[in-house]
N, C-alpha and C. Protein backbone atom coordinates (compact mmCIF):
# COMPACT_ATOMS: atom_id res chain seq x y z
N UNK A 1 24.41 3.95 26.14
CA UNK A 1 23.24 3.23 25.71
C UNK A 1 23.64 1.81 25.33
N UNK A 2 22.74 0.92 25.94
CA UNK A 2 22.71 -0.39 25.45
C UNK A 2 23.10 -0.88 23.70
N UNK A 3 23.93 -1.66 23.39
CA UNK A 3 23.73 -2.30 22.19
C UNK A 3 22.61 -3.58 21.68
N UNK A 4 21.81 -2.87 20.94
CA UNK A 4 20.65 -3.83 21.31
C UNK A 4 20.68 -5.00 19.85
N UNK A 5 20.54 -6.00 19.68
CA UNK A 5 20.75 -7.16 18.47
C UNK A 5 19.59 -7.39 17.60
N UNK A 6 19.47 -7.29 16.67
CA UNK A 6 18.24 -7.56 15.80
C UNK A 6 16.95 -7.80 16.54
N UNK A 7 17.30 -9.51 17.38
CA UNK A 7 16.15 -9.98 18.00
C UNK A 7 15.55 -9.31 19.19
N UNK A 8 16.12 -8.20 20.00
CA UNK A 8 15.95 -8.09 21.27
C UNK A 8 15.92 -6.30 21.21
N UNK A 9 16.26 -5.19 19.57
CA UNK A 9 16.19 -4.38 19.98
C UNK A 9 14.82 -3.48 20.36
N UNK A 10 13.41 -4.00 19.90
CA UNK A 10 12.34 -3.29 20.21
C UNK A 10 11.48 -3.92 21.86
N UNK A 11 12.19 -4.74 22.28
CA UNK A 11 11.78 -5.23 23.34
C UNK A 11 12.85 -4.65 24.10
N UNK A 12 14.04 -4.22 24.14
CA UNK A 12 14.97 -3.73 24.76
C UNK A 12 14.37 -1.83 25.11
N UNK A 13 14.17 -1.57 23.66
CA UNK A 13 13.36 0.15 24.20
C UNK A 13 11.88 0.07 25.05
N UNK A 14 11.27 -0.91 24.90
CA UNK A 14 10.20 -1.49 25.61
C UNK A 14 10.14 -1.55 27.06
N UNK A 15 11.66 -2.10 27.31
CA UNK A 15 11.50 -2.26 28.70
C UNK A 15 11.87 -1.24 29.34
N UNK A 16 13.09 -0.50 28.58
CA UNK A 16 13.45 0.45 29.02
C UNK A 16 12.67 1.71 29.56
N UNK A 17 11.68 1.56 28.70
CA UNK A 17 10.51 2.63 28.79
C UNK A 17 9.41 2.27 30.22
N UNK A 18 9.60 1.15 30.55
CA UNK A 18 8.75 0.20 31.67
C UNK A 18 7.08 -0.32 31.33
N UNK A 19 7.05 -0.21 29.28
CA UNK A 19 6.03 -0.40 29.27
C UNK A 19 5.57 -2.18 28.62
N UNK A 20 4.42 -2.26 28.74
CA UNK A 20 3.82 -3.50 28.33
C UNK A 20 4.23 -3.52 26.84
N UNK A 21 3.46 -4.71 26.35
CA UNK A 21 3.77 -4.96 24.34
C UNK A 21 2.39 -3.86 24.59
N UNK A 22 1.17 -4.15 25.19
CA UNK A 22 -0.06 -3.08 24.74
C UNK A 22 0.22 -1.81 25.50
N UNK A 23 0.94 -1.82 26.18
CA UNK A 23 1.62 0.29 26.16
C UNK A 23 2.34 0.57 25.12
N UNK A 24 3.19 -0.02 24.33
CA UNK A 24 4.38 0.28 23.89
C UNK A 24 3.07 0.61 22.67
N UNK A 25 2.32 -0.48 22.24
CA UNK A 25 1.82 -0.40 21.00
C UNK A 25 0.45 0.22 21.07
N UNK A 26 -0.28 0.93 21.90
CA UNK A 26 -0.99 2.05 21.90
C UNK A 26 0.18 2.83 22.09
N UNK A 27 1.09 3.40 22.37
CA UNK A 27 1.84 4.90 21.77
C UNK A 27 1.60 4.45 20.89
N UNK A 28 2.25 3.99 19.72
CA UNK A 28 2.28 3.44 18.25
C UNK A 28 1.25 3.38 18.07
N UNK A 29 0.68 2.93 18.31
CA UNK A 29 -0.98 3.18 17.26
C UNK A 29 -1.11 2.38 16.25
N UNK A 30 -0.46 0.73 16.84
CA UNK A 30 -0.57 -0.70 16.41
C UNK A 30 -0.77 -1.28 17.24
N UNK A 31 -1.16 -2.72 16.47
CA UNK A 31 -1.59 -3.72 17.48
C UNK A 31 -0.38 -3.94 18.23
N UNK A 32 -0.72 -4.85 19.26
CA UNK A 32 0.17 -5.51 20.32
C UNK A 32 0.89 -6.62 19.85
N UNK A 33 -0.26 -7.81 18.62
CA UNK A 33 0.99 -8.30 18.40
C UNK A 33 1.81 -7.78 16.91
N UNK A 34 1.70 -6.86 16.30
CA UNK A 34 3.28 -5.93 15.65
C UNK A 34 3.93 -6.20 16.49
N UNK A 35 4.01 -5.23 17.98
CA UNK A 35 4.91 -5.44 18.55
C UNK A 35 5.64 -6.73 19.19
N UNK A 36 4.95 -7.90 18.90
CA UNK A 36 5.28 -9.58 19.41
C UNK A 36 5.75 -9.41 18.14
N UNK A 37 5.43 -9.20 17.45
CA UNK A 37 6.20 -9.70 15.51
C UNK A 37 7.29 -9.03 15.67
N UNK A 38 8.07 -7.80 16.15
CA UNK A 38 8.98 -6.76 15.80
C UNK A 38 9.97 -7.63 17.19
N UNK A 39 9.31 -7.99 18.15
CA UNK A 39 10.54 -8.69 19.37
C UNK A 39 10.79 -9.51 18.79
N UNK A 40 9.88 -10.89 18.28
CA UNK A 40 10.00 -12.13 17.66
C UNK A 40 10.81 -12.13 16.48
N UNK A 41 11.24 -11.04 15.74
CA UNK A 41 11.80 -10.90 14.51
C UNK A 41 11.42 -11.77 13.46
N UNK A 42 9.91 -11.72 13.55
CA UNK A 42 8.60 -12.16 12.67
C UNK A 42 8.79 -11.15 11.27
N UNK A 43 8.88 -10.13 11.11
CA UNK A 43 8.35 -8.99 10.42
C UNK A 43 8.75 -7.99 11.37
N UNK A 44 8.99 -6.80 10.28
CA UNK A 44 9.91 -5.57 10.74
C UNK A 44 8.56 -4.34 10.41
N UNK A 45 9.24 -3.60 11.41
CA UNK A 45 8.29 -2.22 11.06
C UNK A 45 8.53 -1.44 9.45
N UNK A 46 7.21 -0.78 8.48
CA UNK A 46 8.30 0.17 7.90
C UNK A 46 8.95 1.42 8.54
N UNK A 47 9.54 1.95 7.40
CA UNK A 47 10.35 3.29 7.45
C UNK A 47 9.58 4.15 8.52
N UNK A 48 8.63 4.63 7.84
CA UNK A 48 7.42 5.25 8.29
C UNK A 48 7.82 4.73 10.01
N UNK A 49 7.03 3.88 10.35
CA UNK A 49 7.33 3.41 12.19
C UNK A 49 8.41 3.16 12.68
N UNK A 50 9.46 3.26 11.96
CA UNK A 50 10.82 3.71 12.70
C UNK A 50 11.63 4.69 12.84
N UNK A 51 10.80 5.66 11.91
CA UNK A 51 11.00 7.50 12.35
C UNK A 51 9.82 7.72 13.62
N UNK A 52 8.74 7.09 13.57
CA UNK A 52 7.41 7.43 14.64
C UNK A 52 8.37 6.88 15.96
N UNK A 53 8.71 5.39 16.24
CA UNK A 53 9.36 4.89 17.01
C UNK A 53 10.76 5.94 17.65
N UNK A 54 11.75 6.02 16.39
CA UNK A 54 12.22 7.35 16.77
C UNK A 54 12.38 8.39 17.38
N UNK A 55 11.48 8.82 17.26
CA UNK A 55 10.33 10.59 17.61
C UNK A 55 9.89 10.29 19.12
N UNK A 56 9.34 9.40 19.41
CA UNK A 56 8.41 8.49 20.88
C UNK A 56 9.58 8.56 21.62
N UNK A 57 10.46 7.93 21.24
CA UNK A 57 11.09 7.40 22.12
C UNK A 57 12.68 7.79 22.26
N UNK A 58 12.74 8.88 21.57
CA UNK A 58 13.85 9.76 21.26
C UNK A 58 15.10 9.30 21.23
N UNK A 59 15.33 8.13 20.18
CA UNK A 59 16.41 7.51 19.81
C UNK A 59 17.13 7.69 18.26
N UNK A 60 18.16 8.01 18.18
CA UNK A 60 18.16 8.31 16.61
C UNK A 60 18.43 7.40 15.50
N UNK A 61 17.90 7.36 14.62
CA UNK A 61 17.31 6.85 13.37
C UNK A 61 18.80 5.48 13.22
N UNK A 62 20.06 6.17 13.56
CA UNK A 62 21.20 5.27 13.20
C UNK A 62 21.42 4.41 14.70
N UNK A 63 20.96 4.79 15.96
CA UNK A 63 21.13 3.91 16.71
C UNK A 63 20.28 2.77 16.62
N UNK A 64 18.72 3.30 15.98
CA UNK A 64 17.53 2.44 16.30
C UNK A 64 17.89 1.17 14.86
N UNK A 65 18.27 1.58 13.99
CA UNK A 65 18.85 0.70 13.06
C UNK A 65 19.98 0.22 12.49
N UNK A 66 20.84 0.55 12.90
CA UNK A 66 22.36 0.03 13.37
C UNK A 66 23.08 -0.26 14.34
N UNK A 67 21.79 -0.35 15.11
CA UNK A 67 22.94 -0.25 17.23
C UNK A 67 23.93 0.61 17.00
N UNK A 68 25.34 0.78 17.92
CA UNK A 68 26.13 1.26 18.53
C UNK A 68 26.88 1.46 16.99
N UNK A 69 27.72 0.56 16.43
CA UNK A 69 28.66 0.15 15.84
C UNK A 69 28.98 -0.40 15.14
N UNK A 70 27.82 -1.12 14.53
CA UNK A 70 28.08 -2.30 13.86
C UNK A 70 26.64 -2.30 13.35
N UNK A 71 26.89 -2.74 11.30
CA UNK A 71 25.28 -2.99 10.86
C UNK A 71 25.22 -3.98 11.02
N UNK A 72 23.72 -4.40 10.65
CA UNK A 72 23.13 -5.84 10.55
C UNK A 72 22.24 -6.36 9.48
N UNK A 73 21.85 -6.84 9.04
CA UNK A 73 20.99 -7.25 8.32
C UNK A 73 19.37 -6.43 8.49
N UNK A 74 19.27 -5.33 9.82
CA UNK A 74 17.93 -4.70 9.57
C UNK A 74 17.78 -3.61 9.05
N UNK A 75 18.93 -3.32 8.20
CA UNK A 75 18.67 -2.25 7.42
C UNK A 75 18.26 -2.54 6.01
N UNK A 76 18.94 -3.38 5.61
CA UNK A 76 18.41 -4.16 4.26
C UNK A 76 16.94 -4.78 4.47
N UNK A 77 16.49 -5.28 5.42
CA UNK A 77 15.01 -5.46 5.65
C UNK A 77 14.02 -4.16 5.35
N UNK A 78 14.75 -3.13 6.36
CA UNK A 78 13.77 -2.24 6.42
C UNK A 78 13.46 -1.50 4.93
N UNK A 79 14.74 -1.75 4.07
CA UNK A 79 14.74 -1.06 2.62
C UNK A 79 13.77 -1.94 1.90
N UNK A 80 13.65 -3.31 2.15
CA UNK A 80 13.14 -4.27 1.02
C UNK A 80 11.42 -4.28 1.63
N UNK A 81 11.06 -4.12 3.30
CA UNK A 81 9.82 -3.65 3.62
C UNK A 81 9.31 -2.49 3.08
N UNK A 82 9.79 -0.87 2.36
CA UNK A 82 9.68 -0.27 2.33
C UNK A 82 9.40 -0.26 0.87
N UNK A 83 10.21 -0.96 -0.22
CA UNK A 83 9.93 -0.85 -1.37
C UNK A 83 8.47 -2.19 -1.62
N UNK A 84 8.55 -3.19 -1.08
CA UNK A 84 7.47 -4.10 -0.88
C UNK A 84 5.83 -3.10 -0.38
N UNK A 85 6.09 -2.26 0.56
CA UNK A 85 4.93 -1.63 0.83
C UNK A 85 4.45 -0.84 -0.39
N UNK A 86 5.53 0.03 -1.14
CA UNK A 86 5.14 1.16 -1.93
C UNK A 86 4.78 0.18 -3.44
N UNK A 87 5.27 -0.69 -3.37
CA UNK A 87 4.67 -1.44 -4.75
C UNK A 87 3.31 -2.23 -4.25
N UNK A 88 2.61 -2.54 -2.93
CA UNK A 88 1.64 -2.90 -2.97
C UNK A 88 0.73 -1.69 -2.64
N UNK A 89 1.29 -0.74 -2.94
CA UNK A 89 0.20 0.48 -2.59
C UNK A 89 0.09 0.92 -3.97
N UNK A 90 1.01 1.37 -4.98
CA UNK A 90 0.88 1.18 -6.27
C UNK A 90 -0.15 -0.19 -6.89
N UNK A 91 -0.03 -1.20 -6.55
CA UNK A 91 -1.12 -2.38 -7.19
C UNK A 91 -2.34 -1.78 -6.89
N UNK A 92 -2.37 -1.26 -5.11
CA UNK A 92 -4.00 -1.23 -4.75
C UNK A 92 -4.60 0.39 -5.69
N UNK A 93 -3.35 0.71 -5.83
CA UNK A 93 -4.51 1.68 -7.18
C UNK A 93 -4.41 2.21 -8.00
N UNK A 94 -3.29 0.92 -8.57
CA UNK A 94 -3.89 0.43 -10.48
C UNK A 94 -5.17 -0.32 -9.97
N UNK A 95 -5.44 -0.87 -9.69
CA UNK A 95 -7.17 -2.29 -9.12
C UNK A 95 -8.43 -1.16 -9.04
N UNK A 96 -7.97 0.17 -7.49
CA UNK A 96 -8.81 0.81 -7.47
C UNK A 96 -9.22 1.58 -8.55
N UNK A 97 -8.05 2.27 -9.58
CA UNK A 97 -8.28 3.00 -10.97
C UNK A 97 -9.47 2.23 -11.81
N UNK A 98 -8.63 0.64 -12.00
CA UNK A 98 -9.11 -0.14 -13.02
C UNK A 98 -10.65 -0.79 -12.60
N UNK A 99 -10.91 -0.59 -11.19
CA UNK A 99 -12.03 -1.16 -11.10
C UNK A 99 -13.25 -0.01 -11.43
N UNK A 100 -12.64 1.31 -11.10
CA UNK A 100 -13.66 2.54 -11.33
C UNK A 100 -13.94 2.73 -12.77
N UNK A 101 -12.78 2.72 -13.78
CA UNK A 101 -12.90 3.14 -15.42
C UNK A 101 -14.03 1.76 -15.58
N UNK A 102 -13.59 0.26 -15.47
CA UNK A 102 -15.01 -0.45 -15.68
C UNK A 102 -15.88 -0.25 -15.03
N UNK A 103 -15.93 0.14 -14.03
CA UNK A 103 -17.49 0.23 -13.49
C UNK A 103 -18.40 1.63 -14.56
N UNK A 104 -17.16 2.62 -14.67
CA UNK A 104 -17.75 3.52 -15.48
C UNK A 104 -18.33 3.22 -17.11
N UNK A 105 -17.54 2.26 -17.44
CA UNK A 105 -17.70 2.00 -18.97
C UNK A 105 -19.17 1.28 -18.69
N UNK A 106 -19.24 0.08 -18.06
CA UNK A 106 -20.17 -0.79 -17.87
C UNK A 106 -21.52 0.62 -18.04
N UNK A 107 -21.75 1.11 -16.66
CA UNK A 107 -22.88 2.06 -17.18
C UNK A 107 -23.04 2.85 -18.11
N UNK A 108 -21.85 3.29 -18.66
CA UNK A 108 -22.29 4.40 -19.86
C UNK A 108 -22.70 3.19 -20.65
N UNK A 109 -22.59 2.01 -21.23
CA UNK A 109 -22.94 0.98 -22.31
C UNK A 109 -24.22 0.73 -21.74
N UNK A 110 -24.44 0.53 -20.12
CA UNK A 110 -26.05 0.10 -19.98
C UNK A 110 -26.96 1.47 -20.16
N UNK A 111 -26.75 2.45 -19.72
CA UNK A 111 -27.40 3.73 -20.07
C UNK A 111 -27.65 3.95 -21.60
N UNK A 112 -26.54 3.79 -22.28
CA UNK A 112 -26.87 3.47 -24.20
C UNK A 112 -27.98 3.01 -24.47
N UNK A 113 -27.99 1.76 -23.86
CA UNK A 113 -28.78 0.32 -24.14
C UNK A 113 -30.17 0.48 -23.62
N UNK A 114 -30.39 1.56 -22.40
CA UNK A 114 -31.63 1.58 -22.09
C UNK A 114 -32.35 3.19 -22.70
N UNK A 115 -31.41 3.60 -23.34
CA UNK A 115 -31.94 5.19 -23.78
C UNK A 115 -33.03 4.69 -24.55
N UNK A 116 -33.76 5.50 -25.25
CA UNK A 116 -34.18 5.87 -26.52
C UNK A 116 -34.24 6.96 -27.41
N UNK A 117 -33.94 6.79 -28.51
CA UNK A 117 -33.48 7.29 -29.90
C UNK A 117 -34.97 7.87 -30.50
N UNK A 118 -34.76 9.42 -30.35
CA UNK A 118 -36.16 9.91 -30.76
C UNK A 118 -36.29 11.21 -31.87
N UNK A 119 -36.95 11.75 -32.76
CA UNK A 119 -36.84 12.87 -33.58
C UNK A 119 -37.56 13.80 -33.42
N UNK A 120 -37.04 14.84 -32.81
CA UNK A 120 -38.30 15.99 -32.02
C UNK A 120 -39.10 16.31 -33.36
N UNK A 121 -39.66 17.23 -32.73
CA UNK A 121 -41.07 18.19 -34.10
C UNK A 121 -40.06 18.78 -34.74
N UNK A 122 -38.99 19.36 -34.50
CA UNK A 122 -38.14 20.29 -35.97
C UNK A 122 -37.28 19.22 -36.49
N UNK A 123 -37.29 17.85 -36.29
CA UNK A 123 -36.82 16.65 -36.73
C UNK A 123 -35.03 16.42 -36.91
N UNK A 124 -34.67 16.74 -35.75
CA UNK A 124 -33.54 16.60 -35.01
C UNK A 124 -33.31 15.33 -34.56
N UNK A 125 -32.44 14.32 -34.11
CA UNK A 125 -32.26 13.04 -33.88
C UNK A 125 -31.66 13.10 -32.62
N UNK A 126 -32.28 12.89 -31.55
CA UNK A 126 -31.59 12.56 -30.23
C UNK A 126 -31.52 11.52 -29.97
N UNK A 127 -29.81 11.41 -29.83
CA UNK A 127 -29.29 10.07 -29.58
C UNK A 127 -28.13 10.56 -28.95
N UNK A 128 -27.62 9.28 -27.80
CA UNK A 128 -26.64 9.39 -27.36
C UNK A 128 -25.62 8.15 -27.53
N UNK A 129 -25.23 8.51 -28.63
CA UNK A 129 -24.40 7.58 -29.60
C UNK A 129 -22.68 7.92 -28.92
N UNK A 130 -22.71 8.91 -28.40
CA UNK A 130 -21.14 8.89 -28.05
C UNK A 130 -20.97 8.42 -26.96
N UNK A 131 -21.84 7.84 -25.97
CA UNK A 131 -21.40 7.15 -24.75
C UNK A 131 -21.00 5.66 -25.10
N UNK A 132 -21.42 4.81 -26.45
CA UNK A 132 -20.55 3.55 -27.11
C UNK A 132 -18.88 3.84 -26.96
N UNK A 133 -18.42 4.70 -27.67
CA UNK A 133 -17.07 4.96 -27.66
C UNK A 133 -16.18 5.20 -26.37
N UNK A 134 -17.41 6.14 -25.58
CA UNK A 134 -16.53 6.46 -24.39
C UNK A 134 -16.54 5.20 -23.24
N UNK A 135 -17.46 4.39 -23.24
CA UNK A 135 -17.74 3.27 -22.93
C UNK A 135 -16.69 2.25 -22.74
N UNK A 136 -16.62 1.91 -24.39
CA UNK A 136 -15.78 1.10 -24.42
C UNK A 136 -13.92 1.91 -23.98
N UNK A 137 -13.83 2.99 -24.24
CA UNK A 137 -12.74 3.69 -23.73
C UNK A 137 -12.40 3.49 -22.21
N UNK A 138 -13.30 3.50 -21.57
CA UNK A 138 -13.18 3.80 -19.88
C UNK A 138 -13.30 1.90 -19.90
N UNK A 139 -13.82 0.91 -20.67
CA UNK A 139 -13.46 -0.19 -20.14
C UNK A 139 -12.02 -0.74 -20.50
N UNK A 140 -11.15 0.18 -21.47
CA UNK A 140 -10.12 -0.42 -22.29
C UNK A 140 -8.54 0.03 -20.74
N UNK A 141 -9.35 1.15 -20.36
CA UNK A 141 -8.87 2.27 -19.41
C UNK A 141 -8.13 1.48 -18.10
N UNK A 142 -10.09 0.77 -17.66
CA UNK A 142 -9.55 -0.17 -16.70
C UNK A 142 -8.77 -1.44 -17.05
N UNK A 143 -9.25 -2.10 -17.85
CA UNK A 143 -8.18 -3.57 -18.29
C UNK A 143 -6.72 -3.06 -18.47
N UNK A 144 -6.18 -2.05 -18.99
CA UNK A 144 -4.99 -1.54 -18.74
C UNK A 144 -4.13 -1.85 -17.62
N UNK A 145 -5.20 -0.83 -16.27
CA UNK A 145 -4.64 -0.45 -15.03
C UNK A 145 -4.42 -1.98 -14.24
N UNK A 146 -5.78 -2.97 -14.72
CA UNK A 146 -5.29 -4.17 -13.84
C UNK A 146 -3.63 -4.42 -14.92
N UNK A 147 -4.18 -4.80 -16.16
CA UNK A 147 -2.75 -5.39 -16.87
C UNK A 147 -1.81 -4.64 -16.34
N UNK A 148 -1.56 -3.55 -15.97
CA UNK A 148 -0.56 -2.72 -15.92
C UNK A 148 0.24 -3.33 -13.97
N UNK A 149 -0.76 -3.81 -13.04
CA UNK A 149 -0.55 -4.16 -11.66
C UNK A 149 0.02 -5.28 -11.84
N UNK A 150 -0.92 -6.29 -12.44
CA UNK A 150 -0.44 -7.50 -13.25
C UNK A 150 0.86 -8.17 -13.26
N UNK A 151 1.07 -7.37 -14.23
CA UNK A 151 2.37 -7.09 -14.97
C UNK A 151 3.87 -7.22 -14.20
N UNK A 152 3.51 -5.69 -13.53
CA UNK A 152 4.14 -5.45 -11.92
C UNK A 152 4.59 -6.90 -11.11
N UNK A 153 3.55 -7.17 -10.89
CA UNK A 153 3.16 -8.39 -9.54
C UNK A 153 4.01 -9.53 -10.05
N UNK A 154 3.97 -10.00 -11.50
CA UNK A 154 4.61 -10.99 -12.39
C UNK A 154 6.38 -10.75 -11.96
N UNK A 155 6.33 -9.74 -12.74
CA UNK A 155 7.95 -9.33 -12.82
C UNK A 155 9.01 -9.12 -11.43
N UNK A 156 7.86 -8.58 -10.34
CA UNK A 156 8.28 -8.68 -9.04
C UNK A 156 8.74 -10.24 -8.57
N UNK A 157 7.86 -11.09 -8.68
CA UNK A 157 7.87 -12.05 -8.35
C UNK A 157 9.14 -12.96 -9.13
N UNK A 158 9.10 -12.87 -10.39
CA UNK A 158 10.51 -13.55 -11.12
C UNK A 158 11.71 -13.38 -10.40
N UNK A 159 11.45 -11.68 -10.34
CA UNK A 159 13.00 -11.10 -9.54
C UNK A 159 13.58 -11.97 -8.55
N UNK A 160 12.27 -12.00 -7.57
CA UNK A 160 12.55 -12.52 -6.27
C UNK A 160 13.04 -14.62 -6.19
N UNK A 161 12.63 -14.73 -7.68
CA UNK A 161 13.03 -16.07 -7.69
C UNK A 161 14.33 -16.68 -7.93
């Protein structure tokens, strides 16, 4: 088997295969240009599409990311794509958490606000006084989950500076 070089190894199984960038990337079940980004050495596939790539095209995991003999610099990519993906999938739901607990607080406080407070005939007091607390709970819930992505996103970013 060919030794294929950072820039030339997904266009190298490409050809080998005799297919187009839009054959290669309908198997894959990405666009066409991924696959111009992955020849161009624009941006790397994750983990995830280089076990799928793998599997397709029945190459193993240490040839498809180390060639023959020798590492390169796309293994450390593919580690730093992989932890980059799972921390922006973590942000998207602390956001999605934090946007649901406020949306929830918001109505239990407008539902409060539009009830009314009444004393039946055996002079009982109906009120729904505990949706204030839980209210403000489910809004404290969400400001958390953003602070908590926030936070994340901040500290990520220092690292990288």
């Amino acid at each position: 088997m060919r030794i294929w070089t950072l820039e030339n190894r997904f266009k190298g199984i490409r050809k080998k295969e005799n297919l187009t960038q839009e054959q290669f990337a309908i198997k894959l079940n990405v666009t066409r240009q991924a696959v111009s980004n992955w020849e161009n050495n624009k941006n790397l596939p994750d983990i995830g599409m280089l076990i799928l790539i793998s599997d397709v095209f029945d190459i193993s995991l240490d040839q498809l990311i180390k060639g023959d003999d020798h590492m390169n610099n796309m293994t450390e990519k593919v580690i730093k794509d992989g932890s980059e993906t799972r921390r922006q999938r973590y942000n998207m739901v602390c956001l999605v958490i934090g946007a649901f607990f406020l949306l929830i607080g918001i109505i239990m406080l407008v539902i409060k606000g539009l009830s009314v407070e009444y004393i039946d005939s055996n002079g009982f007091l109906h009120e729904n006084f505990f949706l204030i607390p839980l209210g403000f709970l489910s809004i404290l819930c969400g400001l958390i989950s953003f602070t908590t992505a926030g936070i994340r996103t901040l500290i990520h970013k220092i690292r990288d500076e």
